[in-house]
N, C-alpha and C. Protein backbone atom coordinates (compact mmCIF):
# COMPACT_ATOMS: atom_id res chain seq x y z
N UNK A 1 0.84 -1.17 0.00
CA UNK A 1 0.00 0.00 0.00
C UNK A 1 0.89 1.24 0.00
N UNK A 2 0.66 1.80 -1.13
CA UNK A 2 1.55 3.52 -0.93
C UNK A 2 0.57 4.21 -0.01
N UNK A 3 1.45 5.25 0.73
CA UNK A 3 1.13 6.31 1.39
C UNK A 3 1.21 7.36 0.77
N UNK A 4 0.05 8.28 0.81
CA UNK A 4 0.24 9.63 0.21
C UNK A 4 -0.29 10.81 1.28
N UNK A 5 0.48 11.82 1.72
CA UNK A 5 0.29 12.99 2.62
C UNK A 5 -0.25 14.07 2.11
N UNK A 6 -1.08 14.46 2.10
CA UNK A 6 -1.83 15.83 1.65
C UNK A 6 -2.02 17.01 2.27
N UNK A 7 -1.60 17.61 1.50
CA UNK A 7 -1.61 18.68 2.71
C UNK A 7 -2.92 19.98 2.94
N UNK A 8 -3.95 18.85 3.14
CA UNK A 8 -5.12 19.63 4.05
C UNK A 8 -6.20 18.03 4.40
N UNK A 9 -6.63 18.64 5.43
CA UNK A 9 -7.95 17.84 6.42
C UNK A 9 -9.12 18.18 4.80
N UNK A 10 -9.38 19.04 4.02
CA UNK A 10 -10.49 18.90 3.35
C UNK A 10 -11.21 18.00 2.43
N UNK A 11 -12.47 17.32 3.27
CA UNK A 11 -12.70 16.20 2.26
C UNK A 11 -12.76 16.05 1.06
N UNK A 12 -13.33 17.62 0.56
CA UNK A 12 -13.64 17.38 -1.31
C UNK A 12 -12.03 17.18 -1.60
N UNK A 13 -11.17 17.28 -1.28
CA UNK A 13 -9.55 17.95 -1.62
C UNK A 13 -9.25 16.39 -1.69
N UNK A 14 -9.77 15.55 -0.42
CA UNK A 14 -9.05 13.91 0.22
C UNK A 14 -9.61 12.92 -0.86
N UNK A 15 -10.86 13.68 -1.18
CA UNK A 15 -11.56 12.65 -2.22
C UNK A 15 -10.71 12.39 -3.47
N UNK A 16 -10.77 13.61 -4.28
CA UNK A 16 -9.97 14.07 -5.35
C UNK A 16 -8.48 13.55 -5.82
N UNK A 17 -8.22 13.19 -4.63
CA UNK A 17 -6.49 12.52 -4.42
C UNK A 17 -6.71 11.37 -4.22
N UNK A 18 -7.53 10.78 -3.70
CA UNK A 18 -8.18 9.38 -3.82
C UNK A 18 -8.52 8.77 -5.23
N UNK A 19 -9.68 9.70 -5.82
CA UNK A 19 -9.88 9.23 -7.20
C UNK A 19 -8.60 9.34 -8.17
N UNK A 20 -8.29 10.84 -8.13
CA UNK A 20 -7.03 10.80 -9.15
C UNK A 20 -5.74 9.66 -9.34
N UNK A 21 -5.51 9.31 -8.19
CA UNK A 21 -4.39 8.46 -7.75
C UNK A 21 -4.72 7.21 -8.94
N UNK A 22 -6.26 6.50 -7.61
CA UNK A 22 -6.59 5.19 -8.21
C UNK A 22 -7.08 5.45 -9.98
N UNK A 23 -7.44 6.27 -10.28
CA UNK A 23 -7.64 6.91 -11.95
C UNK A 23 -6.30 6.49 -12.63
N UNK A 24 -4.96 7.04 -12.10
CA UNK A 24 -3.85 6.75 -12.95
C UNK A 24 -3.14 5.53 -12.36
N UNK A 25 -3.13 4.93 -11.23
CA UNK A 25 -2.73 3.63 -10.96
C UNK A 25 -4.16 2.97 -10.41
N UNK A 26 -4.39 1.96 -11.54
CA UNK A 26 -5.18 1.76 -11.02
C UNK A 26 -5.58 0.26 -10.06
N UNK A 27 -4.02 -0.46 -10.48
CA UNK A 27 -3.58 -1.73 -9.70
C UNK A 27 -3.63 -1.58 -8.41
N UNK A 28 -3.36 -0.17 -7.93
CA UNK A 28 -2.48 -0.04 -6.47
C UNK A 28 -3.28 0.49 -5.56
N UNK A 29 -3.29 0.29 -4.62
CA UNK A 29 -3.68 0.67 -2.88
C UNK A 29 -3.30 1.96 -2.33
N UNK A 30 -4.41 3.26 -1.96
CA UNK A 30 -3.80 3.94 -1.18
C UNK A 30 -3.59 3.95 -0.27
N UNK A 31 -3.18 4.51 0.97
CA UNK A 31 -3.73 5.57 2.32
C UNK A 31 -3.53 6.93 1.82
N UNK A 32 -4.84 7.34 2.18
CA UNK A 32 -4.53 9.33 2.37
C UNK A 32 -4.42 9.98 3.75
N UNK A 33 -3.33 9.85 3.75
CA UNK A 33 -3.33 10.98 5.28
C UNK A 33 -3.37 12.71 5.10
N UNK A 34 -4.71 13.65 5.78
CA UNK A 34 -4.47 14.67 5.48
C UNK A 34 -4.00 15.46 6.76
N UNK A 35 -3.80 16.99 6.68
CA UNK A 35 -2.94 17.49 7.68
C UNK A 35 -2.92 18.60 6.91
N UNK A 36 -3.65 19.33 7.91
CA UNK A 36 -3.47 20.99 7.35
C UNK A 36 -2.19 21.56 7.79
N UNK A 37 -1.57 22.38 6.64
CA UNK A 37 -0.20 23.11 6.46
C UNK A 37 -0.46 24.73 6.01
N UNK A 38 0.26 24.91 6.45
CA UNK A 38 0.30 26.59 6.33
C UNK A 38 0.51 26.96 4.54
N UNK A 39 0.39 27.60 3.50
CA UNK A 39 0.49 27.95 2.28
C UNK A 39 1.56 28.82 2.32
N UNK A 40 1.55 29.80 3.38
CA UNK A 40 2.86 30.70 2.93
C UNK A 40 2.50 31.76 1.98
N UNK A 41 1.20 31.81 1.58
CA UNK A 41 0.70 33.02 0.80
C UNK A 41 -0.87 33.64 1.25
N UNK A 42 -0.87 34.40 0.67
CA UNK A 42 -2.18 35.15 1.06
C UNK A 42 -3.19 34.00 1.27
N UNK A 43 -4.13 34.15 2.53
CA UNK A 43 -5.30 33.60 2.61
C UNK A 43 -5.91 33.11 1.42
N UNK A 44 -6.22 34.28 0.45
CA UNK A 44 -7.13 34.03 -0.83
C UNK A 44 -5.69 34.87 -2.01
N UNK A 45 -5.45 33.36 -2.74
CA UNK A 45 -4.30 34.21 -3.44
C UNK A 45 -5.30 34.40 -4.74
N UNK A 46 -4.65 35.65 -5.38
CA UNK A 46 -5.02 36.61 -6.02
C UNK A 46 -4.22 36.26 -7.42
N UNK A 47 -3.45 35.52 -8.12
CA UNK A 47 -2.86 35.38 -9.58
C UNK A 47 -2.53 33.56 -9.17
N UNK A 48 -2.31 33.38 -10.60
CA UNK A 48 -1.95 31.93 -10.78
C UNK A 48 -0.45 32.10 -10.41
N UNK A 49 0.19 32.68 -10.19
CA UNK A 49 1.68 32.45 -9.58
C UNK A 49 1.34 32.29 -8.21
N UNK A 50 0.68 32.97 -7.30
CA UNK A 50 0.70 33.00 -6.37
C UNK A 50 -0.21 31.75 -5.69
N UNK A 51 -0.88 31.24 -6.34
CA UNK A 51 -1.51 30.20 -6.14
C UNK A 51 -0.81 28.80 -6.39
N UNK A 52 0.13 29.05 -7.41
CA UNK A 52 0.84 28.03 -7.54
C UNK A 52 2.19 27.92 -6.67
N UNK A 53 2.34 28.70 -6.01
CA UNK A 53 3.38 28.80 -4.86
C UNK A 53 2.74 28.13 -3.61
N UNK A 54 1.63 28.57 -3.82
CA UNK A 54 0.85 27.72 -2.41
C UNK A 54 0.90 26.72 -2.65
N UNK A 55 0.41 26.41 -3.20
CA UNK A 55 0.70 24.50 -3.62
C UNK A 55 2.20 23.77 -3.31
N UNK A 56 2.86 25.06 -4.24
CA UNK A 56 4.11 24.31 -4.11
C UNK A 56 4.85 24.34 -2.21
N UNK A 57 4.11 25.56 -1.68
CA UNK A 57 4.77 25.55 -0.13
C UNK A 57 4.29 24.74 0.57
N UNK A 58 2.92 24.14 0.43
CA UNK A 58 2.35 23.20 0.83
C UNK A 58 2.65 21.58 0.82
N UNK A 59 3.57 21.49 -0.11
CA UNK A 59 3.83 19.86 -1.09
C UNK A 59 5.33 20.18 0.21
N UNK A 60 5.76 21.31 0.21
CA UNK A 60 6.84 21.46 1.33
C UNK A 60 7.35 20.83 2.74
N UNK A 61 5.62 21.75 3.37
CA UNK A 61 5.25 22.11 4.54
C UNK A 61 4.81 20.56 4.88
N UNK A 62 4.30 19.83 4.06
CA UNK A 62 3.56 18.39 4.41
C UNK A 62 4.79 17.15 4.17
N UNK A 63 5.87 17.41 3.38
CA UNK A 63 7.21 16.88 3.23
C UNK A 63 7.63 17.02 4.82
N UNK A 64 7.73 18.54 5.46
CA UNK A 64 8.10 18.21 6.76
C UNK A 64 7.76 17.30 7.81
N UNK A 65 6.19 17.42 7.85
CA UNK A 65 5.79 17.39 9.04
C UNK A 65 5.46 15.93 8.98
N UNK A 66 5.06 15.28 7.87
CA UNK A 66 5.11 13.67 7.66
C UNK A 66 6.36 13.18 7.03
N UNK A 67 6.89 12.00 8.02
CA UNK A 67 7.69 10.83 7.14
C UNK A 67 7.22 9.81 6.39
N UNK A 68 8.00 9.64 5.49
CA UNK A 68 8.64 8.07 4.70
C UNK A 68 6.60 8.04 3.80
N UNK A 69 5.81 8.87 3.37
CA UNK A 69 4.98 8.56 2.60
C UNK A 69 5.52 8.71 1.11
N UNK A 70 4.93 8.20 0.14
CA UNK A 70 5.38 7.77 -1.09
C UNK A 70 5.14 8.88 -1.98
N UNK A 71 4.24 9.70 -2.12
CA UNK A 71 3.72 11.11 -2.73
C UNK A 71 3.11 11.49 -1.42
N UNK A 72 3.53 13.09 -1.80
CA UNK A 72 2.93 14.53 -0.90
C UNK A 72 2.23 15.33 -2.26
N UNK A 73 1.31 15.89 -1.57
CA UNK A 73 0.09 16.42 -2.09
C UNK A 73 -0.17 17.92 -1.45
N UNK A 74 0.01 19.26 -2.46
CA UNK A 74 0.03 20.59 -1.99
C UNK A 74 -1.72 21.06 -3.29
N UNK A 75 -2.40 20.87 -2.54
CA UNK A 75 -3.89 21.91 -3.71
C UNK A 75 -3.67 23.19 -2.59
N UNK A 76 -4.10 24.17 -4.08
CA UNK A 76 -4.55 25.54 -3.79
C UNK A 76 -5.30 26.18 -4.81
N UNK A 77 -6.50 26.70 -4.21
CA UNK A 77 -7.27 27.21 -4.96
C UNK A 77 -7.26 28.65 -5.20
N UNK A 78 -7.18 29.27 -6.07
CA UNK A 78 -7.03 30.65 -6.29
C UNK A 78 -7.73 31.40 -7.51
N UNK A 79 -7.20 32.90 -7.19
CA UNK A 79 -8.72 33.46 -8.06
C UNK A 79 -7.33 34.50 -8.77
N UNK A 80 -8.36 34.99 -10.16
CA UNK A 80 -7.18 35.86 -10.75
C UNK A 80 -8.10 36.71 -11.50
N UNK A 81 -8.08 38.69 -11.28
CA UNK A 81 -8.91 39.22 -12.31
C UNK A 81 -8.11 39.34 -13.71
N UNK A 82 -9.12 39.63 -14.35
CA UNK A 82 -9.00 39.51 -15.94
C UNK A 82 -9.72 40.42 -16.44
N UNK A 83 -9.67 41.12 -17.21
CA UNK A 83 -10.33 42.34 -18.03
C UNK A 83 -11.91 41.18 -18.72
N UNK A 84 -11.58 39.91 -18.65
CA UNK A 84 -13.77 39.37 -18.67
C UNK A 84 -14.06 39.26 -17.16
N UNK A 85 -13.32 39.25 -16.27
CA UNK A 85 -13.92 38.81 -15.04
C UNK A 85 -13.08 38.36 -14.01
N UNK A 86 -13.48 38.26 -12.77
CA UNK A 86 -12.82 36.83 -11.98
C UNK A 86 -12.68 35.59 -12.59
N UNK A 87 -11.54 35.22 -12.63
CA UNK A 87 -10.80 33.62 -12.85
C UNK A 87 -10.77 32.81 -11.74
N UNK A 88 -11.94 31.30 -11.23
CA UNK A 88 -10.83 30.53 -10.55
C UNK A 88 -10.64 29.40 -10.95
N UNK A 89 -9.70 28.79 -10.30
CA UNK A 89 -8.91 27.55 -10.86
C UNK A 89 -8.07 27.40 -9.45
N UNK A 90 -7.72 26.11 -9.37
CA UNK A 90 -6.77 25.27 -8.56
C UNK A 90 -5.22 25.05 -9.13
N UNK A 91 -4.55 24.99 -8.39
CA UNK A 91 -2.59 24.33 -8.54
C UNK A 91 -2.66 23.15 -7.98
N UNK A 92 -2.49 22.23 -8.90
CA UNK A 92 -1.74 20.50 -7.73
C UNK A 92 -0.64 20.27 -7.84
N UNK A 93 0.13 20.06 -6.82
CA UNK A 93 1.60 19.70 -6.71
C UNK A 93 1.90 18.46 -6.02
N UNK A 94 2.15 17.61 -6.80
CA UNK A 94 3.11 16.12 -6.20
C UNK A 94 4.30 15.79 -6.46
N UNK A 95 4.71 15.50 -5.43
CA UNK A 95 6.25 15.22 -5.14
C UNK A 95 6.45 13.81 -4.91
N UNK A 96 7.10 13.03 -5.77
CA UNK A 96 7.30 11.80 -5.05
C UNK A 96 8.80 11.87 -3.82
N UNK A 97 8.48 10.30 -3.50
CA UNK A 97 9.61 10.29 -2.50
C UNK A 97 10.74 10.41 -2.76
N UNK A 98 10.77 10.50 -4.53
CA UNK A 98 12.20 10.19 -5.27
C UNK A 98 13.09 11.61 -5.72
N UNK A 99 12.08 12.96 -5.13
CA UNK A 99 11.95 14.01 -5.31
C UNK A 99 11.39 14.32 -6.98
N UNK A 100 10.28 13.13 -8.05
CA UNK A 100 9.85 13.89 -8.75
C UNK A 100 9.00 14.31 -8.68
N UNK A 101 8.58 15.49 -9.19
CA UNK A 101 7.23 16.22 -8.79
C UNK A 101 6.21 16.55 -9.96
N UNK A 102 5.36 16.87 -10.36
CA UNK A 102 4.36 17.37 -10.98
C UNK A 102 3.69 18.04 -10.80
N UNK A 103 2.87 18.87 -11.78
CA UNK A 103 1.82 19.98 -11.27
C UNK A 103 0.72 19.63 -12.55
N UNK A 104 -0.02 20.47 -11.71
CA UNK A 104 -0.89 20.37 -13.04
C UNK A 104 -2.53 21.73 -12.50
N UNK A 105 -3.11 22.05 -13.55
CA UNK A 105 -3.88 23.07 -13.15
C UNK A 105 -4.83 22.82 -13.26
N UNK A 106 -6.25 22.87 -13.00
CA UNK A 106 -7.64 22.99 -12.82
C UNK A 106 -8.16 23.83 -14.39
N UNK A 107 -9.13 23.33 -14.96
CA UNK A 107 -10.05 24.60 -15.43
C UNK A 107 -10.50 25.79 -14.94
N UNK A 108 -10.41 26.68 -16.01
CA UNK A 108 -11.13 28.00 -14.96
C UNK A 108 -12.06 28.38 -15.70
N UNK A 109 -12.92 28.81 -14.66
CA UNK A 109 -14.68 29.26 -14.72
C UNK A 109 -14.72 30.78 -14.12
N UNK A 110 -15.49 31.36 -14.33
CA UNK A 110 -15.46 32.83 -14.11
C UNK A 110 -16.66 33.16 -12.94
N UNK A 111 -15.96 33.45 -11.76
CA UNK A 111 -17.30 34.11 -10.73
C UNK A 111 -18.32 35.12 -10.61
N UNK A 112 -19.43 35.03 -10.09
CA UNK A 112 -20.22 35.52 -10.74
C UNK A 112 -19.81 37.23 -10.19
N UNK A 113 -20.44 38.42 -10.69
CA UNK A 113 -20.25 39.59 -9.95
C UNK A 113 -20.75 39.65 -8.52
N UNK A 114 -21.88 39.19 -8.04
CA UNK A 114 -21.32 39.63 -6.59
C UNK A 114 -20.63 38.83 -5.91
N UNK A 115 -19.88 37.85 -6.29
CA UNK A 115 -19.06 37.03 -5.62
C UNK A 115 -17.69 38.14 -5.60
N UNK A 116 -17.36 38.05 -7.03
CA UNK A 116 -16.46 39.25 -7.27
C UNK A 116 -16.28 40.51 -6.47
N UNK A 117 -17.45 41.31 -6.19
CA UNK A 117 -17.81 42.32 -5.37
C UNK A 117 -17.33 41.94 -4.37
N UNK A 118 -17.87 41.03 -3.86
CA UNK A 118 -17.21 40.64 -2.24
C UNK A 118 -15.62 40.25 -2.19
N UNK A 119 -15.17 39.92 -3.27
CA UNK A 119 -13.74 39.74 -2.98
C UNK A 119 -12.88 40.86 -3.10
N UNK A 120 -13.16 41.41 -3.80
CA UNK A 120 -12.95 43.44 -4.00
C UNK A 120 -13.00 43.73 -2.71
N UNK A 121 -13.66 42.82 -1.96
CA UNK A 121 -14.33 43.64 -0.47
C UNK A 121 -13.48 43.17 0.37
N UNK A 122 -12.63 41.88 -0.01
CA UNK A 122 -11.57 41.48 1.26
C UNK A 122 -11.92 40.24 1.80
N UNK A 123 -13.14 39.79 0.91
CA UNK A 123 -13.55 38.43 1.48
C UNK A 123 -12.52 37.42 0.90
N UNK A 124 -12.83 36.37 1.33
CA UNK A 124 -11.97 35.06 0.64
C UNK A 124 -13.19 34.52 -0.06
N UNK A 125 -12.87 33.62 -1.02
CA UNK A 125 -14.00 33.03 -1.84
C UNK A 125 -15.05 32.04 -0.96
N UNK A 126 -14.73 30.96 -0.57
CA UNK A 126 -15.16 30.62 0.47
C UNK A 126 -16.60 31.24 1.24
N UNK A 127 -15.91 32.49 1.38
CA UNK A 127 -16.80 32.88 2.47
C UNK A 127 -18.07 33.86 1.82
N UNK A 128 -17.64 34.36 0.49
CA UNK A 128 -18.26 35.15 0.04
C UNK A 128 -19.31 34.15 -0.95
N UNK A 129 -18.70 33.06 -1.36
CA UNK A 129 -20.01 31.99 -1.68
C UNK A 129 -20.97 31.78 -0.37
N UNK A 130 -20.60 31.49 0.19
CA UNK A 130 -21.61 31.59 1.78
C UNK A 130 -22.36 32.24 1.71
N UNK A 131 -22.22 33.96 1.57
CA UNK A 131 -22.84 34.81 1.57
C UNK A 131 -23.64 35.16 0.38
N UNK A 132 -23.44 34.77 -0.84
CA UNK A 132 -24.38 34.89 -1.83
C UNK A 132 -25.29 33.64 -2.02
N UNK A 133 -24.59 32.35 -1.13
CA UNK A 133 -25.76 31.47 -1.54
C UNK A 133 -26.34 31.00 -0.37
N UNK A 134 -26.55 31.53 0.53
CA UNK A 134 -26.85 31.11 2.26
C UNK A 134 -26.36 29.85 1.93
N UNK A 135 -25.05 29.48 2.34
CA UNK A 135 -24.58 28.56 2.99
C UNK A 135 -23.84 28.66 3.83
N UNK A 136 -23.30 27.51 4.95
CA UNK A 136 -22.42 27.22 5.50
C UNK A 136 -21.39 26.65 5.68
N UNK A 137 -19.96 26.99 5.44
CA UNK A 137 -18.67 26.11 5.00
C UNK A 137 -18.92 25.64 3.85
N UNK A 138 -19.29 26.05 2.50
CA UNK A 138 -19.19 25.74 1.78
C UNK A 138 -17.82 24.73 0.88
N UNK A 139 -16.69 25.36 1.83
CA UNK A 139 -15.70 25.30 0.94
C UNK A 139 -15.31 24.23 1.22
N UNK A 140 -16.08 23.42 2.48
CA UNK A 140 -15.38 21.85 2.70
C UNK A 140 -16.32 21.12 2.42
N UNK A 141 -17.26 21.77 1.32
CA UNK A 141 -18.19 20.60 0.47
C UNK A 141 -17.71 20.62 -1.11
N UNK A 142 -19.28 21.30 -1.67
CA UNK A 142 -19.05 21.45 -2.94
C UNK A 142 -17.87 22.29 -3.61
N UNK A 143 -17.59 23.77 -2.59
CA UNK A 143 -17.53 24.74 -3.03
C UNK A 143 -18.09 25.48 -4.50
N UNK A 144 -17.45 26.44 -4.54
CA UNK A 144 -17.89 26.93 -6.03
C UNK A 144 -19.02 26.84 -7.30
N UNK A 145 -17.51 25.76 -7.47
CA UNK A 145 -17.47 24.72 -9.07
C UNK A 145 -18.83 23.95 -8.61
N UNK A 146 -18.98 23.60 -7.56
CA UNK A 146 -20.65 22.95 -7.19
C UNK A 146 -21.80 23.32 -7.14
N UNK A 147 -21.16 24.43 -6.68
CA UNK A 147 -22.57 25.33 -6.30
C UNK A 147 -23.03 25.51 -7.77
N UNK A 148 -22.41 26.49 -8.77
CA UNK A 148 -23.05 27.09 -9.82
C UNK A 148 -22.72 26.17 -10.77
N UNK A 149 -22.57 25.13 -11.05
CA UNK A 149 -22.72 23.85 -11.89
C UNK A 149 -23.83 23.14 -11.37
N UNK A 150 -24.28 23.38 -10.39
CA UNK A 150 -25.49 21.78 -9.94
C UNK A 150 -24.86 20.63 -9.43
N UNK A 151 -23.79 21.38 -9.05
CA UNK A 151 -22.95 19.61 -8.75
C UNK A 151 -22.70 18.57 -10.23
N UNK A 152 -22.94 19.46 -11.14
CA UNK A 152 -22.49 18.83 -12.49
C UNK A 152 -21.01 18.23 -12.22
N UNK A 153 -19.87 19.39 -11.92
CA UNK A 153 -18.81 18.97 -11.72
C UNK A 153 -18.65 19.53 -10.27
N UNK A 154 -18.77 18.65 -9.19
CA UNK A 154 -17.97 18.49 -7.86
C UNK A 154 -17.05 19.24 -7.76
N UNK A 155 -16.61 20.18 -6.37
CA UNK A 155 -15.47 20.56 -5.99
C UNK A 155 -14.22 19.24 -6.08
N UNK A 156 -14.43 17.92 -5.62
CA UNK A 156 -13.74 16.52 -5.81
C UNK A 156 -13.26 16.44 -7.19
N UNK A 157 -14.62 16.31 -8.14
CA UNK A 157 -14.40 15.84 -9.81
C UNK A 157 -12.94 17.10 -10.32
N UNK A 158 -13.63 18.45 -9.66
CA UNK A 158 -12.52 19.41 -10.29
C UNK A 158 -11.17 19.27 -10.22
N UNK A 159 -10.74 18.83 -9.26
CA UNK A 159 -9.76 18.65 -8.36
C UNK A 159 -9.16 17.68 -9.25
N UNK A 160 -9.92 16.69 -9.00
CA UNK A 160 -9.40 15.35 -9.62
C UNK A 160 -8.55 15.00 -11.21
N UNK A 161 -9.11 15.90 -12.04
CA UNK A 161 -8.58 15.98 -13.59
C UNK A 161 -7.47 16.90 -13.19
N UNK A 162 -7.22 17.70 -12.50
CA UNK A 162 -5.71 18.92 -12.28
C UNK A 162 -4.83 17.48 -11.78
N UNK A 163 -5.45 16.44 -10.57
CA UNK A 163 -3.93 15.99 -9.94
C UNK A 163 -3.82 14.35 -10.81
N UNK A 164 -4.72 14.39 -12.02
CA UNK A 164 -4.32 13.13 -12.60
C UNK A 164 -3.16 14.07 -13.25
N UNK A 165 -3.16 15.41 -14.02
CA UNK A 165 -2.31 16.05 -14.78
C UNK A 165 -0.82 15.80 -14.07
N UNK A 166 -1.48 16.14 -12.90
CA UNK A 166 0.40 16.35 -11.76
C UNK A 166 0.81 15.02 -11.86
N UNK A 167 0.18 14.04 -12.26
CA UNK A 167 0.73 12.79 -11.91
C UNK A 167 1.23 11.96 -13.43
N UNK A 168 1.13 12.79 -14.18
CA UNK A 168 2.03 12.73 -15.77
C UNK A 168 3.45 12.49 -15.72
N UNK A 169 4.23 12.81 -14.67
CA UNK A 169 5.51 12.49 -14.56
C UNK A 169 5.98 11.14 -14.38
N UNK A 170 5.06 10.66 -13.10
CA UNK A 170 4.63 9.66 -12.24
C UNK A 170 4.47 8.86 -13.51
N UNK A 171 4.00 8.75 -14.61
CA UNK A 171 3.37 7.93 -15.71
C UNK A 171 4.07 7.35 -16.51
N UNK A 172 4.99 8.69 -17.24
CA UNK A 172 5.94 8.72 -18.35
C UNK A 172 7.43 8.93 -17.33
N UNK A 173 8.19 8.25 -16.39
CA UNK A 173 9.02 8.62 -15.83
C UNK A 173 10.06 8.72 -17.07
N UNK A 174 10.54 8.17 -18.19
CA UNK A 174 11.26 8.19 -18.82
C UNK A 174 11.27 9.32 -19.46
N UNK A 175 10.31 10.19 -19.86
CA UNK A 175 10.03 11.70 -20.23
C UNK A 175 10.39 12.72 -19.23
N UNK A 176 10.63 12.33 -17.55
CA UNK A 176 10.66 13.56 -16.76
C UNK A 176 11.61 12.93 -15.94
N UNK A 177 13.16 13.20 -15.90
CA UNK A 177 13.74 12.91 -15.37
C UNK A 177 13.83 13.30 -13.63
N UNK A 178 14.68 11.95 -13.38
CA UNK A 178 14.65 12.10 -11.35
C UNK A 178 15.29 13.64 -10.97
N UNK A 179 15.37 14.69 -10.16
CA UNK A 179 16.29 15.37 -10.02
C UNK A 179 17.65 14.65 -9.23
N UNK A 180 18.75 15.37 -9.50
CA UNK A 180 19.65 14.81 -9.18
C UNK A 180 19.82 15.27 -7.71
């Protein structure tokens, strides 16, 4: 059984690394251990660099604090304006034990304006879906991508196509060499 460390407690996030995994191996056995880690960037990061740093400080931060698992797992979700709108989309970062790593990115869908409004306002996304759709903790269910899809595509499903991407290395090792 491989071990894989993730670095957050969030179920849609635990699911997603579950499916993706068994999606690209599909012989093999997980465990997911999760464990919230600090990002090292803004609460609600604001550009795809900065979102993809979270990920990557995260794939870090969860390297520390767990031993000897086989892949570490950094998601971050982030938002980016654009002259059509708010952008969001997710960063996945896996690291194997061998130090190779992968990334891979999420689709992006555009939020609606008063979600937008509220983030102008200092909210985090999260919270400002809450507030436009009376919910509660949204963000450790559907989030988002759930809410205004119908659950067409799951906060999980979303997730899941970004960390089969990160796991392209993992696939083709002969295409992405070990670091030295």
């Amino acid at each position: 059984m491989k071990k894989i460390a993730v670095a957050s407690n969030n179920p849609a996030k635990l699911a997603a690394v579950r499916d993706g995994f068994s999606r690209v191996f599909p012989g093999e056995t997980f465990e997911v251990l999760g464990e919230a880690v600090k990002s090292g960037v803004s609460d609600q990061p604001m550009s795809s660099d900065e979102t993809l740093q979270g990920a990557l400080n995260r794939v870090n931060n969860i390297a520390d604090q767990v031993s000897g698992a086989d892949y570490y797992v950094g998601l971050e979700g982030g938002i980016e304006p654009t002259d059509g709108g708010m952008e969001a989309f997710a960063w996945i970062v896996v690291r194997g034990k061998n130090g190779t790593t992968g990334k891979g990115r999420t689709g992006v869908f555009f939020l609606p304006p008063a979600i937008e409004k509220l983030i102008h306002e200092g909210k985090e996304l999260g919270e400002a879906d809450d507030i436009v759709f009376n919910k509660s903790n949204s963000k450790q269910a559907n989030g988002a991508v759930g809410i205004l899809t119908g659950d067409v595509i799951t906060r999980s499903s979303y997730y899941s196509e970004a960390i089969v991407f990160a796991l392209i290395p993992f696939q083709n090792p002969e295409l992405y060499p070990t670091p030295a």
